[in-house]
C-alpha atoms as a PDB file:
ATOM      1  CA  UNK A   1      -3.690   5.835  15.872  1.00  0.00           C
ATOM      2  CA  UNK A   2      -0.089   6.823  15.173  1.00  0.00           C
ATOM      3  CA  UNK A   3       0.568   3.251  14.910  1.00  0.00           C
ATOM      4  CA  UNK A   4      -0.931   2.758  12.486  1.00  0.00           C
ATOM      5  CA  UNK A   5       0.021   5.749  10.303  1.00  0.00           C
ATOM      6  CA  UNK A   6       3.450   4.395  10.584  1.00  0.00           C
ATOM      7  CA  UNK A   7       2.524   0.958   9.529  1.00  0.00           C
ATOM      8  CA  UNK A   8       0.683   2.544   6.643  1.00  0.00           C
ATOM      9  CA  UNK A   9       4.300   4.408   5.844  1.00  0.00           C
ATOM     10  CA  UNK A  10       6.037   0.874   6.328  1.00  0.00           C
ATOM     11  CA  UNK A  11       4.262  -0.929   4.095  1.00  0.00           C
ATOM     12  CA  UNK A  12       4.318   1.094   1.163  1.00  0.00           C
ATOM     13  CA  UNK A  13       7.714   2.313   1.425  1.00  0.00           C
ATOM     14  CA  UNK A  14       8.514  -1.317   1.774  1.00  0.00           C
ATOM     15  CA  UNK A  15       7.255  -2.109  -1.539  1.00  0.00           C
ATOM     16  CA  UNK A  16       8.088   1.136  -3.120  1.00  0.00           C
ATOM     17  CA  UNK A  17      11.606   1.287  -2.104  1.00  0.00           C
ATOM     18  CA  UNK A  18      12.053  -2.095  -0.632  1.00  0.00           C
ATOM     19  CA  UNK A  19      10.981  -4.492  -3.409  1.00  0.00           C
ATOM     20  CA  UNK A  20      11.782  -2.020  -6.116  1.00  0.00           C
ATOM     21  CA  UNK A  21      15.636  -2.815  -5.525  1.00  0.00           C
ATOM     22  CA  UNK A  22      15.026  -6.708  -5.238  1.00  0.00           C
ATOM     23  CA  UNK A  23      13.225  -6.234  -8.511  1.00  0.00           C
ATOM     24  CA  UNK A  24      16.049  -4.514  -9.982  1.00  0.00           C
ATOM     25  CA  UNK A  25      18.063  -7.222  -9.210  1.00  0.00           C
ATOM     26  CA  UNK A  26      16.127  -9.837 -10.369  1.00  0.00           C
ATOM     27  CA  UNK A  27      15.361  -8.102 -13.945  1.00  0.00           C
ATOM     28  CA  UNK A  28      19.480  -7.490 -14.449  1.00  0.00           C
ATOM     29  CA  UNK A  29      19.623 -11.432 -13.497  1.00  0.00           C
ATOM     30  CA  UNK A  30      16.530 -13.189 -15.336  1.00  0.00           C
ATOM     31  CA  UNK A  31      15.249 -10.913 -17.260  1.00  0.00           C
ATOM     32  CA  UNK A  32      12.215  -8.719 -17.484  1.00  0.00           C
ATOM     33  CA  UNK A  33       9.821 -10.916 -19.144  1.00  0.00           C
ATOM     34  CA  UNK A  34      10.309 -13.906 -16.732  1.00  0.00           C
ATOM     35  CA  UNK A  35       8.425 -15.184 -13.758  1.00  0.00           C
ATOM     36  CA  UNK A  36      10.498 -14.734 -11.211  1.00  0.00           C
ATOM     37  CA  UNK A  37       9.829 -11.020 -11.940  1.00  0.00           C
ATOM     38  CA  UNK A  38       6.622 -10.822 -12.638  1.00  0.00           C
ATOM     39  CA  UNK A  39       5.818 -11.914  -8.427  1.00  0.00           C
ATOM     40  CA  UNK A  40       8.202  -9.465  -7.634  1.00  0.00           C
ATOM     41  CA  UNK A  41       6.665  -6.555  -9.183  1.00  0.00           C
ATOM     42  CA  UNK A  42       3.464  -7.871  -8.179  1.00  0.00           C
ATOM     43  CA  UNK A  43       4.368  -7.874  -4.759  1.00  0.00           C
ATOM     44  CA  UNK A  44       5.737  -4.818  -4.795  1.00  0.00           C
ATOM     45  CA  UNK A  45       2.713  -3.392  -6.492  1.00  0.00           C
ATOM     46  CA  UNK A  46       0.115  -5.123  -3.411  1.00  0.00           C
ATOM     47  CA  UNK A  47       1.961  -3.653  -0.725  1.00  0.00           C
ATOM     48  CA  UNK A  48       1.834  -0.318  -2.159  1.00  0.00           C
ATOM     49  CA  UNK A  49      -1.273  -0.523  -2.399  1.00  0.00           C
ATOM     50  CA  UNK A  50      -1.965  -2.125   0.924  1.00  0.00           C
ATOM     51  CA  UNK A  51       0.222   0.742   2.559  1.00  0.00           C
ATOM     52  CA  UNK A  52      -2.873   3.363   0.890  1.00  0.00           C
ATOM     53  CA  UNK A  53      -5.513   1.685   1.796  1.00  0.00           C
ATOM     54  CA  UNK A  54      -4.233   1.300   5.550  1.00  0.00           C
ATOM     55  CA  UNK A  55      -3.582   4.975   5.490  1.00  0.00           C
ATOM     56  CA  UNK A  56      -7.291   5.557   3.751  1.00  0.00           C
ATOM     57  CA  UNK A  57      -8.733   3.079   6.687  1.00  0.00           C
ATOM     58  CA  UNK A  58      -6.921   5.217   9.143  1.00  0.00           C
ATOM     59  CA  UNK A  59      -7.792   8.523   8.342  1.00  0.00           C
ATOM     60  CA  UNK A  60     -11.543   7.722   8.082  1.00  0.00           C
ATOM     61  CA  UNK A  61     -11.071   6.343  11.549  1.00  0.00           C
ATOM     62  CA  UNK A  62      -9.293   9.409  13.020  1.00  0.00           C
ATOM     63  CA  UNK A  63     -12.016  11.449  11.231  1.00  0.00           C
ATOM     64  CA  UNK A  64     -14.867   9.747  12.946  1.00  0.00           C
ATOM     65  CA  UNK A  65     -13.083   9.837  16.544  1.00  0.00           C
ATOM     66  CA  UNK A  66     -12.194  13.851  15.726  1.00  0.00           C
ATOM     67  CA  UNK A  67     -15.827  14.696  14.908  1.00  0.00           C
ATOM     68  CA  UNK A  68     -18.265  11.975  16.621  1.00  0.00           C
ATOM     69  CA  UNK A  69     -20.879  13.400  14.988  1.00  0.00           C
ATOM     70  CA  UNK A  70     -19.520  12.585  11.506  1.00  0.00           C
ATOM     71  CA  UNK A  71     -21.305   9.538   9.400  1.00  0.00           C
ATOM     72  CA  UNK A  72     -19.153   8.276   6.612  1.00  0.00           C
ATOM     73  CA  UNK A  73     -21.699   6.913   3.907  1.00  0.00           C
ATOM     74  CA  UNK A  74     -20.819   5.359   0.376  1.00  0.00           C
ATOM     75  CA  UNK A  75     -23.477   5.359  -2.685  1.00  0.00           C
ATOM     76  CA  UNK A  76     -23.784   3.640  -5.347  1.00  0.00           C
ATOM     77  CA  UNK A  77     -23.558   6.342  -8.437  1.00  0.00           C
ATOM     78  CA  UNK A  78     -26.106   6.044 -10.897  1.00  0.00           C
END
């Protein structure tokens, strides 16, 4: 379980701090409207996001083997 908390960690700090500097240097070089960029920042963007959802994926798990008696269930809203 603590694995994976630091993976979740790794991953978003990777594209939070990691891809935020490569994207730094690739706006001072091309530019901020170009391509190049634009899958940087993207990148950066999915493993932020990535990083959450691991840690969202991990707590629910940790949850469930704390308190075995605990059912997760998702509704649709009306």
């Amino acid at each position: 379980m603590l694995g994976l908390y630091l993976l979740s960690g790794v991953v978003f700090l990777s594209g939070a701090i990691g891809l935020e500097l490569v994207g730094g240097v690739i706006a001072q070089k091309s530019g901020t409207e170009s391509f190049i960029y634009a899958m940087s920042y993207t990148c950066e963007e999915t493993l932020e996001m990535l990083g959450i959802a691991l840690l969202i994926y991990t707590t629910s798990r940790y949850i469930v083997q704390v308190f075995p008696s605990t059912k997760l269930e998702f509704v649709e809203s009306k």
